[in-house]
N, C-alpha and C. Protein backbone atom coordinates (compact mmCIF):
# COMPACT_ATOMS: atom_id res chain seq x y z
N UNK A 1 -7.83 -20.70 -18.81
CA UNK A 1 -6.42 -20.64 -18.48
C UNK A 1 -6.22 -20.25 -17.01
N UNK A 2 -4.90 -20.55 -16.25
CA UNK A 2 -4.62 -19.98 -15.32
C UNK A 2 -4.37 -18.86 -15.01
N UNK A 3 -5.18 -18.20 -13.60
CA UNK A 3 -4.60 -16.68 -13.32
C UNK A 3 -3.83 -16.17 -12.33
N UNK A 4 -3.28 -17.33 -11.94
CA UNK A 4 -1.90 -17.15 -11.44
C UNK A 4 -1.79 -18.68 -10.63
N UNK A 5 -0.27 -19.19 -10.07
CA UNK A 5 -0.05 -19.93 -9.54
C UNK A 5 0.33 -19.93 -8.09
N UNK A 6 0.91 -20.81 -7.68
CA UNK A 6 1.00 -20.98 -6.26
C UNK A 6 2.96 -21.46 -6.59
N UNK A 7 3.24 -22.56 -7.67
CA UNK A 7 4.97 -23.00 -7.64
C UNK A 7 4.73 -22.75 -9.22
N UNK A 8 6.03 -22.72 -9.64
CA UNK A 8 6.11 -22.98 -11.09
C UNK A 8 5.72 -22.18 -12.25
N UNK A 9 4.99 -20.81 -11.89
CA UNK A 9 4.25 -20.56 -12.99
C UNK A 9 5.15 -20.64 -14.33
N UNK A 10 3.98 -20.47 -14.97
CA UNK A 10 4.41 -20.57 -16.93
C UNK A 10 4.81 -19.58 -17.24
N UNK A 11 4.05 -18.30 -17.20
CA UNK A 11 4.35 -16.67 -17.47
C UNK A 11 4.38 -16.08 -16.27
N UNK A 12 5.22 -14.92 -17.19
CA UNK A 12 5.58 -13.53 -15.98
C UNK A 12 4.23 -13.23 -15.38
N UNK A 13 3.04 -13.14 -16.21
CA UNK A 13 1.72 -12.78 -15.82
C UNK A 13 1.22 -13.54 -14.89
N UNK A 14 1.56 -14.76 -14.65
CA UNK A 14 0.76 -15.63 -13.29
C UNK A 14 1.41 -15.20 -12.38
N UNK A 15 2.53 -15.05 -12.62
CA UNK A 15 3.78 -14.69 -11.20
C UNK A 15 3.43 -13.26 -10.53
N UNK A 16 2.81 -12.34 -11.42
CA UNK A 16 2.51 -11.26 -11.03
C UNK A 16 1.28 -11.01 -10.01
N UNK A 17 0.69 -12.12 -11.05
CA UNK A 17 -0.96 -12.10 -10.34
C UNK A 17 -0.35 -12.71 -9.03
N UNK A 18 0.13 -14.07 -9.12
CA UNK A 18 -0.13 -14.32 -7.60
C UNK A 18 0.56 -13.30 -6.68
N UNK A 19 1.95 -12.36 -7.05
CA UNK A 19 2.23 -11.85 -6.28
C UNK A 19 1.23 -10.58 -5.70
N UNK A 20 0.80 -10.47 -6.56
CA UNK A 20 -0.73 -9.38 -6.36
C UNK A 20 -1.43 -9.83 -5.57
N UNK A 21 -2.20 -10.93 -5.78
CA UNK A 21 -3.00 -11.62 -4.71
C UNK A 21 -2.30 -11.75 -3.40
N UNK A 22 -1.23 -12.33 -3.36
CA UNK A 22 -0.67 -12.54 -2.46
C UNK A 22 -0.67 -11.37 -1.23
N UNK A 23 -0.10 -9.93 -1.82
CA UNK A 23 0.17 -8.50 -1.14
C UNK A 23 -1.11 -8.11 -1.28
N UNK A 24 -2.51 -8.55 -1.28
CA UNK A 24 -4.00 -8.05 -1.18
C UNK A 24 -3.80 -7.60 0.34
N UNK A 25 -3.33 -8.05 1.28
CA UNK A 25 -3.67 -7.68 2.70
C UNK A 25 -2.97 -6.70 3.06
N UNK A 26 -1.83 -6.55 2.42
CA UNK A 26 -0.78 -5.77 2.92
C UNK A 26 -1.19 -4.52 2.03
N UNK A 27 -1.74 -4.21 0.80
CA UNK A 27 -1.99 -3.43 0.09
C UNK A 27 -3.06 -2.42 0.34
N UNK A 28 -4.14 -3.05 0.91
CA UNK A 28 -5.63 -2.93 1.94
C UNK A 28 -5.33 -2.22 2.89
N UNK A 29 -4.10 -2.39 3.53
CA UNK A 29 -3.36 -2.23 5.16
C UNK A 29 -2.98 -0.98 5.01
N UNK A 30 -2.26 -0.85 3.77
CA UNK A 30 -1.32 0.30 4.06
C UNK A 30 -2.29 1.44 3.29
N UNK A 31 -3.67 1.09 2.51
CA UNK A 31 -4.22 2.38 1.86
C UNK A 31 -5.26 2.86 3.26
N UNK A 32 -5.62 1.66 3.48
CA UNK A 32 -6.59 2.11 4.84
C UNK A 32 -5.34 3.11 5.48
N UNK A 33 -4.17 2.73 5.68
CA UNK A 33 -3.85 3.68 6.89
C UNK A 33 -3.43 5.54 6.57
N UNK A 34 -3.08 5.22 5.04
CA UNK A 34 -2.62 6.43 4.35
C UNK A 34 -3.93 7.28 4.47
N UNK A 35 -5.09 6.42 4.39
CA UNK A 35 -6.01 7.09 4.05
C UNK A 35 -6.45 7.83 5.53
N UNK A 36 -6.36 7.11 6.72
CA UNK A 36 -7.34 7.26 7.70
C UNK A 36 -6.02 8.53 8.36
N UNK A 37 -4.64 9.07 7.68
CA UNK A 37 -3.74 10.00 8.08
C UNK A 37 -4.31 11.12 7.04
N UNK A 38 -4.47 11.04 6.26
CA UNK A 38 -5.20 11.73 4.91
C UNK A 38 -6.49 12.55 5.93
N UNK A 39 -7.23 11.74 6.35
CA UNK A 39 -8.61 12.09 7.09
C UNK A 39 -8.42 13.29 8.55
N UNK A 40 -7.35 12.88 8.87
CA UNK A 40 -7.11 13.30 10.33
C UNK A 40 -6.42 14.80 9.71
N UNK A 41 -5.77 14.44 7.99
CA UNK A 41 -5.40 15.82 8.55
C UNK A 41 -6.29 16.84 7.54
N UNK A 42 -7.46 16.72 7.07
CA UNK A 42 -8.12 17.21 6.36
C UNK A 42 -9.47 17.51 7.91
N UNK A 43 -9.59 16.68 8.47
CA UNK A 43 -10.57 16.97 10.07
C UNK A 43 -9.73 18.48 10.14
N UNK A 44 -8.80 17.97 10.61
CA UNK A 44 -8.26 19.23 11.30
C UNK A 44 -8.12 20.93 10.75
N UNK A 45 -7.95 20.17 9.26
CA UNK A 45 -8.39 21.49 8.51
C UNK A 45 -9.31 22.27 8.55
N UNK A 46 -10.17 21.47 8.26
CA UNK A 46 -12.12 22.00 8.36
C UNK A 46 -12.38 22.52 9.51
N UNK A 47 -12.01 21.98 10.53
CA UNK A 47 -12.12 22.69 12.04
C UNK A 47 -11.97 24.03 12.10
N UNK A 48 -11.31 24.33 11.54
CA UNK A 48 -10.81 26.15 11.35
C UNK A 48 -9.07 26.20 11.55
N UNK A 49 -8.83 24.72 12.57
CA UNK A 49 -6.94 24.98 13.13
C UNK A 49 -6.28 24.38 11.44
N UNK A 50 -5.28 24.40 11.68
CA UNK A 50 -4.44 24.07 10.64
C UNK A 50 -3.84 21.95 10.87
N UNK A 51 -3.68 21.75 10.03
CA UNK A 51 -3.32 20.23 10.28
C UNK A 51 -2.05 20.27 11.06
N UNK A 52 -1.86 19.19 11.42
CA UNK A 52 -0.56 19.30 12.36
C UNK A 52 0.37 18.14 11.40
N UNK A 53 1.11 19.16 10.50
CA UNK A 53 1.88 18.26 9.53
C UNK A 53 2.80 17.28 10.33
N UNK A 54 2.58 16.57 10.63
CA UNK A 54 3.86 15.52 10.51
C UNK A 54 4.78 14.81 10.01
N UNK A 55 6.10 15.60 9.28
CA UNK A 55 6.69 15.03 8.51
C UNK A 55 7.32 13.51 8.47
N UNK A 56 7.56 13.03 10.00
CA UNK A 56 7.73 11.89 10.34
C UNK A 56 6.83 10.75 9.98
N UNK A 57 5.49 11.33 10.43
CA UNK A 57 4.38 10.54 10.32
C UNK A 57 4.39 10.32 8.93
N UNK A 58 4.45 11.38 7.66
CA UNK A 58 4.39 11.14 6.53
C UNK A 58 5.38 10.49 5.89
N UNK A 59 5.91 10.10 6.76
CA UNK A 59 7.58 9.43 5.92
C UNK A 59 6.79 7.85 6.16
N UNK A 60 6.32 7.76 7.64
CA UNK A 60 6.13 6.33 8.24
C UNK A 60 4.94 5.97 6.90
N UNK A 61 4.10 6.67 6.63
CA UNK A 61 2.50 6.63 5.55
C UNK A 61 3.53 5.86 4.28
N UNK A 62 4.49 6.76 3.96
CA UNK A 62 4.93 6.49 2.89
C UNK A 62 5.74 5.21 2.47
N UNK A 63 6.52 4.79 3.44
CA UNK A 63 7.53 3.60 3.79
C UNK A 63 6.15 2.27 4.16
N UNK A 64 4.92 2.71 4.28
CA UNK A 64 4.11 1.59 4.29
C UNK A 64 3.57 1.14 3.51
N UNK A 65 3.19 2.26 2.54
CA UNK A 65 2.67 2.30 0.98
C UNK A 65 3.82 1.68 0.22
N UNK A 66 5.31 2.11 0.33
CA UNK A 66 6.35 1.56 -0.53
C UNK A 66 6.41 0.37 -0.28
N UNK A 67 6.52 -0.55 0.90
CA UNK A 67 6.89 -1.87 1.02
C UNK A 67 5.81 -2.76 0.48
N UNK A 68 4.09 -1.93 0.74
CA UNK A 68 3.12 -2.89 0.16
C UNK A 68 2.99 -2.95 -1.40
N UNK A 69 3.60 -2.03 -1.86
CA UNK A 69 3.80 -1.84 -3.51
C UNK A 69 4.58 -2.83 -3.91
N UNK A 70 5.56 -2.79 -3.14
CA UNK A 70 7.27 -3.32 -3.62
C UNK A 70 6.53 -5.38 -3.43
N UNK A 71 5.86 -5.68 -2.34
CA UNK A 71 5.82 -6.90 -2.29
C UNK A 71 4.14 -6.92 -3.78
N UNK A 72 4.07 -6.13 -3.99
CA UNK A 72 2.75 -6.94 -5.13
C UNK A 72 3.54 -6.49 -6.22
N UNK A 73 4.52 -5.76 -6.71
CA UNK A 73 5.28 -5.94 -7.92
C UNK A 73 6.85 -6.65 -7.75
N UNK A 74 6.75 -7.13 -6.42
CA UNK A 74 7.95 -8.16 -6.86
C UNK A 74 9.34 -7.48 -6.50
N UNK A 75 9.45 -6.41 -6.06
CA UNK A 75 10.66 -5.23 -6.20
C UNK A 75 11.06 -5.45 -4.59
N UNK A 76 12.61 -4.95 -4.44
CA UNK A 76 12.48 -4.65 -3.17
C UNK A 76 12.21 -3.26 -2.56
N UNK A 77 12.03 -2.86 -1.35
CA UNK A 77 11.58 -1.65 -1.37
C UNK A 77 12.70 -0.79 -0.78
């Protein structure tokens, strides 16, 4: 059977998949970056200083993670 389409699908389930497939890059994009802000502020921990919270920065982490979610389930963000 098919696991997802490109026009037309039959089921909600192909439509999903392709939209899944589809947001693979954008999904990749935004964990790499959550992750590599995750890293910087756990470095900084271990160092002995304290992380340098950035609430801004964590809004921007978050609004990148939401939009790459929102395009592989179809939602807006």
């Amino acid at each position: 059977p098919e696991i997802a389409c490109c026009f037309g699908c039959k089921t909600p389930e192909q439509a999903a998949n392709a939209r899944l497939i589809a947001s693979a890059p954008d999904l990749l994009a935004a964990l790499q970056s959550v992750w590599l802000w995750m890293e910087n502020q756990a470095d900084a921990q271990s160092k002995g200083g304290h992380a340098t919270f950035d609430l801004m920065k964590l809004r921007e982490q978050r609004d990148i993670a939401s939009a790459a979610i929102a395009k592989a389930t179809g939602e807006t963000p």
